[in-house]
C-alpha atoms as a PDB file:
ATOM      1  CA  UNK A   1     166.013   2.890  37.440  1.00  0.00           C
ATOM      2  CA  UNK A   2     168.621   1.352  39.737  1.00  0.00           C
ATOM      3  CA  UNK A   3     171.088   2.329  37.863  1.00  0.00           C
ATOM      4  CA  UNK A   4     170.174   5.833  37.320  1.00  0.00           C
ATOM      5  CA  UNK A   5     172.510   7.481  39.923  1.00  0.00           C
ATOM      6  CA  UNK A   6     169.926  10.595  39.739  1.00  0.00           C
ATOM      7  CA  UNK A   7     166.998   9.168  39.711  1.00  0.00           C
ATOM      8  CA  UNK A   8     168.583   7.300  43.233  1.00  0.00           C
ATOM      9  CA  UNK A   9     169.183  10.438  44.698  1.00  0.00           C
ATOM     10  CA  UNK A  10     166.147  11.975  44.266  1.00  0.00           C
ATOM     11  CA  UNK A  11     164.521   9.009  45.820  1.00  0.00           C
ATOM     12  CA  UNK A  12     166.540   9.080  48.596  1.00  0.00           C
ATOM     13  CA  UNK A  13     166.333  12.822  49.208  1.00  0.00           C
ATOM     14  CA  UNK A  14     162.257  12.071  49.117  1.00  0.00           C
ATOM     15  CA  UNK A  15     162.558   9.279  51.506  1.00  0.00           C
ATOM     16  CA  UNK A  16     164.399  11.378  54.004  1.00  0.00           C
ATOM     17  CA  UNK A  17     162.255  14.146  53.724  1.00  0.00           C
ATOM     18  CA  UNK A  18     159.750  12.020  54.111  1.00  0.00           C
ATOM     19  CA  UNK A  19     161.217  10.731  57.784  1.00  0.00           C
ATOM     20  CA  UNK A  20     162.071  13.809  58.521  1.00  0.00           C
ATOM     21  CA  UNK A  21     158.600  15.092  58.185  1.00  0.00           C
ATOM     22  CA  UNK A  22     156.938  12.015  59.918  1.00  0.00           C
ATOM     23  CA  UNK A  23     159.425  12.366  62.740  1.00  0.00           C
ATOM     24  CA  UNK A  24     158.297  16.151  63.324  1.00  0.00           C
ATOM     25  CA  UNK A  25     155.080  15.596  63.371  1.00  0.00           C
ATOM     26  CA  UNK A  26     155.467  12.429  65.645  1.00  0.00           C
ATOM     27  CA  UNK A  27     157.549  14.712  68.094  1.00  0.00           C
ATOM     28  CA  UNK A  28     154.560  17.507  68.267  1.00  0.00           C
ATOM     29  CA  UNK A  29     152.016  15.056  68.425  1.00  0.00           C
ATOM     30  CA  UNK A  30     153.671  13.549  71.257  1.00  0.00           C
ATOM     31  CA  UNK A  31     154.555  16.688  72.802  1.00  0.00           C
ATOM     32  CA  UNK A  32     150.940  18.222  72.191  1.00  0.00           C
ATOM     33  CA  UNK A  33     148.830  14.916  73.477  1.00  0.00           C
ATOM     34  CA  UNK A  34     151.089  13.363  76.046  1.00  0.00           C
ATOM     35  CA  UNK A  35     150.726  14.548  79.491  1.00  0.00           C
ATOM     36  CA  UNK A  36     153.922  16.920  79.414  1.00  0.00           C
ATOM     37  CA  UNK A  37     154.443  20.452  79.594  1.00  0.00           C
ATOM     38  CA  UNK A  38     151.427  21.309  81.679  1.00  0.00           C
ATOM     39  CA  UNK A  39     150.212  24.802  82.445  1.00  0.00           C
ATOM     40  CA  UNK A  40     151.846  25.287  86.538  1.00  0.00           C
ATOM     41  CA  UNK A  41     151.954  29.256  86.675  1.00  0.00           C
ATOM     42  CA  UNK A  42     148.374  31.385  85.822  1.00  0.00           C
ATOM     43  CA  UNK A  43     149.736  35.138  85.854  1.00  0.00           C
ATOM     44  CA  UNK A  44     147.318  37.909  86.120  1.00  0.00           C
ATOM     45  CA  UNK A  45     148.161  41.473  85.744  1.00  0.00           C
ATOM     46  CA  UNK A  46     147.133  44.815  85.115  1.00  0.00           C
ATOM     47  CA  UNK A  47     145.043  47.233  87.836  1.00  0.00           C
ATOM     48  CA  UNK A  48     142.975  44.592  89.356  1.00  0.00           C
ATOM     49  CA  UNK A  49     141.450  46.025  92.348  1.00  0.00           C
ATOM     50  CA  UNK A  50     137.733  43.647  92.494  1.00  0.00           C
ATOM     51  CA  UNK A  51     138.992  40.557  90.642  1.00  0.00           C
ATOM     52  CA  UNK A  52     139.788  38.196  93.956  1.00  0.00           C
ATOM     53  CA  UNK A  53     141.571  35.168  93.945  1.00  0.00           C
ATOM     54  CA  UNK A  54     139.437  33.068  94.436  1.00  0.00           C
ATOM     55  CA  UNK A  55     137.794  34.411  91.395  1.00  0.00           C
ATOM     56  CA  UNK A  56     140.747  33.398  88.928  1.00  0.00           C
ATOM     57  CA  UNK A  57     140.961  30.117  90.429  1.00  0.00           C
ATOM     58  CA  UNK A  58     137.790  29.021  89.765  1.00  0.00           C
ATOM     59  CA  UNK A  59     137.854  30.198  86.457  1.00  0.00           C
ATOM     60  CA  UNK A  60     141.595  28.160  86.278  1.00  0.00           C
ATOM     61  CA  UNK A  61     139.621  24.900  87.723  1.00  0.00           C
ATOM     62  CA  UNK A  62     136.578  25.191  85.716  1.00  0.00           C
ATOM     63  CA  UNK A  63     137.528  26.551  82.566  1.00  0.00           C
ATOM     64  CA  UNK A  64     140.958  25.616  81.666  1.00  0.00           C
ATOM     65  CA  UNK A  65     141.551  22.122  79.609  1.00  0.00           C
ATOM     66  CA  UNK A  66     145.115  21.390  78.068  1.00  0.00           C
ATOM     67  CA  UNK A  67     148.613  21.886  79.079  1.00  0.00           C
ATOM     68  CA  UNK A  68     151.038  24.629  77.227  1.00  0.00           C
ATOM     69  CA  UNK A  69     149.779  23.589  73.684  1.00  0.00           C
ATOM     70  CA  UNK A  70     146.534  22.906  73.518  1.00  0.00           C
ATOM     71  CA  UNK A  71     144.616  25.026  75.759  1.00  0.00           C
ATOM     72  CA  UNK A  72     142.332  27.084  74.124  1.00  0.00           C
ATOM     73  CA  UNK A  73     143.158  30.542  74.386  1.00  0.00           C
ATOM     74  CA  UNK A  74     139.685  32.195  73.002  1.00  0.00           C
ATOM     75  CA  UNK A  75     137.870  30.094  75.513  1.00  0.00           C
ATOM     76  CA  UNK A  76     140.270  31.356  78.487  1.00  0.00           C
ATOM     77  CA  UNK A  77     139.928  34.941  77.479  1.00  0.00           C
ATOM     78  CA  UNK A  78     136.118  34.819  77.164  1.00  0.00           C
ATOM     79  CA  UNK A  79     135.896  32.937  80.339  1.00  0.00           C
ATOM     80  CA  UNK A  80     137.844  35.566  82.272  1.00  0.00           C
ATOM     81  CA  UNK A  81     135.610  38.408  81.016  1.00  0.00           C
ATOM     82  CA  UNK A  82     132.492  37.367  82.252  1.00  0.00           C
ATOM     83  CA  UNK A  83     133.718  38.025  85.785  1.00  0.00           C
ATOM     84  CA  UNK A  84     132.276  40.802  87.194  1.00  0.00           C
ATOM     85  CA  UNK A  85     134.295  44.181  86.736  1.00  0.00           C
ATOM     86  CA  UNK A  86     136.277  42.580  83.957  1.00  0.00           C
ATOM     87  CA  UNK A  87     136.076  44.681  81.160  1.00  0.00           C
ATOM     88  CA  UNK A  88     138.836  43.300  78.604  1.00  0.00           C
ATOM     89  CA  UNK A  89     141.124  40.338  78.698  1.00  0.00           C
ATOM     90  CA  UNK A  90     144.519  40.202  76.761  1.00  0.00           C
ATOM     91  CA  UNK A  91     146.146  36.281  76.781  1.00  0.00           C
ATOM     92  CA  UNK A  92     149.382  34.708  76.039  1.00  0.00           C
ATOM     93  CA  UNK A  93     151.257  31.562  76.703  1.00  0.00           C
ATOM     94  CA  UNK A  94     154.838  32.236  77.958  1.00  0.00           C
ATOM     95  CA  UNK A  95     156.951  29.252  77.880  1.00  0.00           C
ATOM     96  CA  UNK A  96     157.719  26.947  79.338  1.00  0.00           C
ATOM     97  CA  UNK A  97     154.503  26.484  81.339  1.00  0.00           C
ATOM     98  CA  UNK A  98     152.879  29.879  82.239  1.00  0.00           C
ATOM     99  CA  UNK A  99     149.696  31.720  81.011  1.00  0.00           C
ATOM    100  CA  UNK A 100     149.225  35.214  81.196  1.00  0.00           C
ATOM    101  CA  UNK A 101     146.303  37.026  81.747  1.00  0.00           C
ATOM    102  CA  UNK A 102     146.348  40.867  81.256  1.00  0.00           C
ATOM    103  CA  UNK A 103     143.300  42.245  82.793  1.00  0.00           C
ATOM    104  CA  UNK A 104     141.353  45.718  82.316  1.00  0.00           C
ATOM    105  CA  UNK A 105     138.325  46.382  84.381  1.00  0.00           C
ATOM    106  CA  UNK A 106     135.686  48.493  84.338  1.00  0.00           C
ATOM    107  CA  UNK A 107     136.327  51.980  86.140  1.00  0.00           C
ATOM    108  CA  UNK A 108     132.585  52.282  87.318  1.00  0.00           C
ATOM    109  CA  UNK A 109     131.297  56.554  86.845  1.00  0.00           C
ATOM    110  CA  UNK A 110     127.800  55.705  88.246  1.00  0.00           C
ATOM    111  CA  UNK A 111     124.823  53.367  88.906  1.00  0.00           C
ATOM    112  CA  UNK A 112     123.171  52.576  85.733  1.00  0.00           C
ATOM    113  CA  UNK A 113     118.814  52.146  87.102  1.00  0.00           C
ATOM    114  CA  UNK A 114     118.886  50.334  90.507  1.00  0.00           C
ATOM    115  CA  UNK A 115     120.550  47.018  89.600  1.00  0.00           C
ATOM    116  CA  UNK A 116     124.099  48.051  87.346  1.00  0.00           C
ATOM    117  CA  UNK A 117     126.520  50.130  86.817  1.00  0.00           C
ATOM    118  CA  UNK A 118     127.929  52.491  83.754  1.00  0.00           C
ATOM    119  CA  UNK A 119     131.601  53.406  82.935  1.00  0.00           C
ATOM    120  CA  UNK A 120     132.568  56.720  81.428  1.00  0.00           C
ATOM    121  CA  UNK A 121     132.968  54.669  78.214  1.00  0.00           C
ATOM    122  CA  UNK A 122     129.301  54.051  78.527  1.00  0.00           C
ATOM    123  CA  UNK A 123     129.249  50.588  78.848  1.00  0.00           C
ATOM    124  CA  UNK A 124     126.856  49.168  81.558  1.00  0.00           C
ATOM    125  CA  UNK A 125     127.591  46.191  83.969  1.00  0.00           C
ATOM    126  CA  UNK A 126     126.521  44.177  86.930  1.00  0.00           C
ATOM    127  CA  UNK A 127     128.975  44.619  89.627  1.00  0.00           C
ATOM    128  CA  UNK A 128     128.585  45.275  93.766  1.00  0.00           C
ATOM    129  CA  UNK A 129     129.550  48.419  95.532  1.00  0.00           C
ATOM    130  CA  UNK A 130     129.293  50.290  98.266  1.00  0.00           C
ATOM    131  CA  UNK A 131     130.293  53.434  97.384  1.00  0.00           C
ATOM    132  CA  UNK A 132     128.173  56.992  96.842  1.00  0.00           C
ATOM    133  CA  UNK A 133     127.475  57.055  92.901  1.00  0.00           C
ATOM    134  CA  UNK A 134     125.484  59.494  90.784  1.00  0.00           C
ATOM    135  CA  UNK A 135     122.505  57.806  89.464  1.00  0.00           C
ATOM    136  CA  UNK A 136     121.846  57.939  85.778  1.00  0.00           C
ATOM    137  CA  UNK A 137     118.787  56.593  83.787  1.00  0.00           C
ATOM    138  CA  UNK A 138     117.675  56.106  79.986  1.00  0.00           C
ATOM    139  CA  UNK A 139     116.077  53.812  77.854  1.00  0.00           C
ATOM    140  CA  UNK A 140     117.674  50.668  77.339  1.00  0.00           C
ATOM    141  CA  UNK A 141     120.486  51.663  74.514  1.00  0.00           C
ATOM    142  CA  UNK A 142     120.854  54.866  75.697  1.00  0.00           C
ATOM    143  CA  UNK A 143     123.789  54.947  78.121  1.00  0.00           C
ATOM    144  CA  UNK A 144     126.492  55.921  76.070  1.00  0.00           C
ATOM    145  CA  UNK A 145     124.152  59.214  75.346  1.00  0.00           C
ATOM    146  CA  UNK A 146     123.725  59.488  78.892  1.00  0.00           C
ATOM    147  CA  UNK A 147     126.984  59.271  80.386  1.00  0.00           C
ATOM    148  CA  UNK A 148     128.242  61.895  77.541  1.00  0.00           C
ATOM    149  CA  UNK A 149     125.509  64.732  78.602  1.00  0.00           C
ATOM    150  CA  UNK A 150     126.039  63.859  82.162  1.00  0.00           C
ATOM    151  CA  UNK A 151     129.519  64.828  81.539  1.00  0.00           C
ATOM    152  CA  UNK A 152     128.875  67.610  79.932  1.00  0.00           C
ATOM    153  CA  UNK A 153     126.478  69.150  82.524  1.00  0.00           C
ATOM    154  CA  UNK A 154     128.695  68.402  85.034  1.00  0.00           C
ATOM    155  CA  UNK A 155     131.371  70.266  83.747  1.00  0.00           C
ATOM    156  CA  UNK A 156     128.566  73.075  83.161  1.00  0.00           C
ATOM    157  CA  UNK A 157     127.972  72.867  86.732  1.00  0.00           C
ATOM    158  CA  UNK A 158     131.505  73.468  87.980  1.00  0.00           C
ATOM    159  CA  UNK A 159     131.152  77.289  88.077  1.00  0.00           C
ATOM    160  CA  UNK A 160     128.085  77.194  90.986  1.00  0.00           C
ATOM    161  CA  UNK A 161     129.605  74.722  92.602  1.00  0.00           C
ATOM    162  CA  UNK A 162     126.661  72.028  91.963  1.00  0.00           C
ATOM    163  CA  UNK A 163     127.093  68.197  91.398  1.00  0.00           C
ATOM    164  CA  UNK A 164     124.372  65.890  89.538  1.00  0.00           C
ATOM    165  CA  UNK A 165     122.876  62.570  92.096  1.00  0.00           C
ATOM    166  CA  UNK A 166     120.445  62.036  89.778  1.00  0.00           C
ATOM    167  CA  UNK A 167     119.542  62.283  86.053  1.00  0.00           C
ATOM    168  CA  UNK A 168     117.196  60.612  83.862  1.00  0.00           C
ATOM    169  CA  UNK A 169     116.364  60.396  80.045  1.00  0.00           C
ATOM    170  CA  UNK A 170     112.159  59.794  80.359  1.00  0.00           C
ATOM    171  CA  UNK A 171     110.794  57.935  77.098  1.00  0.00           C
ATOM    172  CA  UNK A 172     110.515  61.046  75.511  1.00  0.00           C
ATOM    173  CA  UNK A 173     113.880  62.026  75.690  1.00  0.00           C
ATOM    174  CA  UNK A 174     113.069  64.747  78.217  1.00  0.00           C
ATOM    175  CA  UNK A 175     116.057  65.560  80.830  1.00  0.00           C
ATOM    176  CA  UNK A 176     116.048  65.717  84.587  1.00  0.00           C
ATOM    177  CA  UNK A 177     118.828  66.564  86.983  1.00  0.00           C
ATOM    178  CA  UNK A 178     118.582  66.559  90.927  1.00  0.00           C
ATOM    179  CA  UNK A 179     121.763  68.102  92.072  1.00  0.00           C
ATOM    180  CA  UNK A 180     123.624  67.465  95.692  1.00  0.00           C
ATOM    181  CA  UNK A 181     121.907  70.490  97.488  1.00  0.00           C
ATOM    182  CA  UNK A 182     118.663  68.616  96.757  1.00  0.00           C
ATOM    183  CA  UNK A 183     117.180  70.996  93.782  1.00  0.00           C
ATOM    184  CA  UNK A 184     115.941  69.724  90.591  1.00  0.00           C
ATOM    185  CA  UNK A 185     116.446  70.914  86.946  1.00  0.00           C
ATOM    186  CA  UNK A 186     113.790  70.146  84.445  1.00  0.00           C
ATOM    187  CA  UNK A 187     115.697  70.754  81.070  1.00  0.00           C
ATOM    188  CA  UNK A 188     112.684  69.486  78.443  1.00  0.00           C
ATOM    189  CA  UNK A 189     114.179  67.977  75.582  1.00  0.00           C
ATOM    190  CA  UNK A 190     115.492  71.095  73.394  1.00  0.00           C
ATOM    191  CA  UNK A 191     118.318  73.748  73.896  1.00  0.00           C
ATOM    192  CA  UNK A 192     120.168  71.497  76.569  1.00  0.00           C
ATOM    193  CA  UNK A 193     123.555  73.298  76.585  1.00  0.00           C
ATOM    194  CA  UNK A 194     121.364  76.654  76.320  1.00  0.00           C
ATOM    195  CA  UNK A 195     119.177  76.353  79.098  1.00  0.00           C
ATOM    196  CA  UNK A 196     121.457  75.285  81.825  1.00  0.00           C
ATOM    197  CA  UNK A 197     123.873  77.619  80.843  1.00  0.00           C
ATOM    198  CA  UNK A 198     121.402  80.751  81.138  1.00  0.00           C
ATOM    199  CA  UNK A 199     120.578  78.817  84.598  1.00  0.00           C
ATOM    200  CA  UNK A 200     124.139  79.051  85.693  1.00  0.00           C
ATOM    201  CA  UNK A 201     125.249  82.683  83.958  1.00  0.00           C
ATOM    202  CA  UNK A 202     121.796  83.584  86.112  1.00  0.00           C
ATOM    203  CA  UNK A 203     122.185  81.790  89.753  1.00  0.00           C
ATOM    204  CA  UNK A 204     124.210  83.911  91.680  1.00  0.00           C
ATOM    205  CA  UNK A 205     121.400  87.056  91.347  1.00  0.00           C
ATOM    206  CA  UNK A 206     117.989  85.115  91.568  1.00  0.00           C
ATOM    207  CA  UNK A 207     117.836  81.438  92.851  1.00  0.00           C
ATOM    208  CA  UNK A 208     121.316  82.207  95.086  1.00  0.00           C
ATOM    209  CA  UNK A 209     119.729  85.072  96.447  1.00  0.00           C
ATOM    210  CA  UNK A 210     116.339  83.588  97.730  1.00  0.00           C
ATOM    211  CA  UNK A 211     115.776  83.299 101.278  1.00  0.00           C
ATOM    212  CA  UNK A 212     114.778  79.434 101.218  1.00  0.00           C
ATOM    213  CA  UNK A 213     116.586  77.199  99.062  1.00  0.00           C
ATOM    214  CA  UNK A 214     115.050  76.322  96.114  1.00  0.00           C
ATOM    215  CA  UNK A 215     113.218  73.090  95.380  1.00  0.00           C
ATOM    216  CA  UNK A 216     112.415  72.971  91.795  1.00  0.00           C
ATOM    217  CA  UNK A 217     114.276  75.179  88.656  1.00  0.00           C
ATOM    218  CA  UNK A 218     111.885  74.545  85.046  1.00  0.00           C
ATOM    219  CA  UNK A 219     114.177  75.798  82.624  1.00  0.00           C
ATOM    220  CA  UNK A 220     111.574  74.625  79.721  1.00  0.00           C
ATOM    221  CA  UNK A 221     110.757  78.761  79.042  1.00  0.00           C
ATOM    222  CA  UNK A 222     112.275  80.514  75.929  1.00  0.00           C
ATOM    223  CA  UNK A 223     113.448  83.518  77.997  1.00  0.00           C
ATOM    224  CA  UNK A 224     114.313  82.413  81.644  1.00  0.00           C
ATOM    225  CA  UNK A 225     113.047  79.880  84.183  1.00  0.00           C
ATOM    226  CA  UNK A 226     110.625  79.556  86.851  1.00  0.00           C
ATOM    227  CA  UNK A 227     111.585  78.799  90.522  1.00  0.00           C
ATOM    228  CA  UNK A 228     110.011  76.599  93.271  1.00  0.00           C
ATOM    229  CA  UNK A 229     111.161  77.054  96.472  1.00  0.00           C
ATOM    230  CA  UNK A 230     109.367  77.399 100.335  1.00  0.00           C
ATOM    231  CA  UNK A 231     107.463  80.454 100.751  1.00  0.00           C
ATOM    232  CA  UNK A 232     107.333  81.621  97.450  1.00  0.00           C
ATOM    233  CA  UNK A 233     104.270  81.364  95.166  1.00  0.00           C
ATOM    234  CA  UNK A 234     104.735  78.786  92.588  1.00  0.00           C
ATOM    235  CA  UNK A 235     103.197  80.682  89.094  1.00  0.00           C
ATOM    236  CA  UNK A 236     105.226  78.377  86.707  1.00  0.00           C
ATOM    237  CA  UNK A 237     103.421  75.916  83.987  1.00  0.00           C
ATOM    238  CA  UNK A 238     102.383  72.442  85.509  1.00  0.00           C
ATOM    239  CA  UNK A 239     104.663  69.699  84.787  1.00  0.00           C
END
């Protein structure tokens, strides 16, 4: 064999692939395990408007393990969207030592029940604010419905002028709408679209027109609605 020029060469060629190889993997082992490159720079962007500081560095102190390498990416990401408001997380290393969080949030479109909120995409989360939301309300599973039909009667709405506080989806899937002036629509579970629009085509000549404002509007009747409002006899159905 030692005298086989070839068969020399090839063992040569195997050994120094071999070192080669071992080397490599001896330099990223070293590099990966050894404390060097560590993560110095957490970089957070997108339109953050709730997620605080002090909010990404706790999740930086609790959560993150590793330096550029080895930190777990997944876990990061997942970490970051269970803050409140956090709706997505997008995460990539950029070398030499810097992590980048891009961060969507939710855009909250009203109070979901008394304890969350819902987004126009229809997802519901737990999140604190103080400002003056419509309140919507469904069985659980249901918000994605809800937030659709809510903006569809709003958009109904537009040409009297009215805005929806309040709307609820009962058990039965029966519809109720309290609008800013303080009046409520009972829609019943059939026609939706119909019977507010007859309501709206019909408000400026009757409920516009009444000398109190009214209360109560049951739109539940095949051909027009009944009215409840002060001083007028109530002769509609009993809800």
């Amino acid at each position: 064999m030692w005298d086989d020029a070839s068969a020399l060469r090839m063992s040569a060629n195997l050994l120094f692939g071999l070192a080669a190889a071992l080397a490599l993997y001896g330099a990223v082992h070293y590099s990966i395990h050894l404390p060097i490159l560590p993560l110095r720079d957490i970089q957070v962007t997108g339109d953050v408007a709730h997620v605080t500081h002090e909010q990404v560095e706790a999740v930086v102190t609790r959560e993150l393990r590793g330096n550029f390498f080895t930190v777990d990416l997944a876990h990061a990401r997942a970490a970051f969207e269970k803050l409140p408001w956090v709706r997505k997380v997008n995460v990539r290393r950029q070398w030499p030592d810097r992590l980048e969080f891009s961060v969507e949030e939710h855009s909250p479109l009203a109070r979901w029940g008394s304890t969350a909120l819902v987004s126009a995409q229809g997802e519901v989360f737990e999140a604190a604010i103080n400002a003056t939301l419509p309140v919507l309300q469904g069985p659980e599973g249901t918000a994605p419905e809800v937030v659709s039909r809510f903006q569809a009667f709003e958009l109904a709405l537009e040409p009297v002028g009215k805005h929806i506080v309040h709307m609820t989806l009962s058990a039965r899937r029966a519809w109720v709408l309290k609008l800013d002036d303080g009046m409520v629509l009972e829609l019943g579970r059939d026609n939706l679209d119909s019977r507010l629009g007859g309501f709206v085509a019909a408000y400026e000549r009757t409920v516009a027109r009444m000398p109190q404002p009214s209360t109560y509007i049951d739109l539940r009747y095949t051909n027009g609605f009944a009215v409840r409002s002060p001083g007028l006899k109530w002769t509609g159905k009993n809800i």
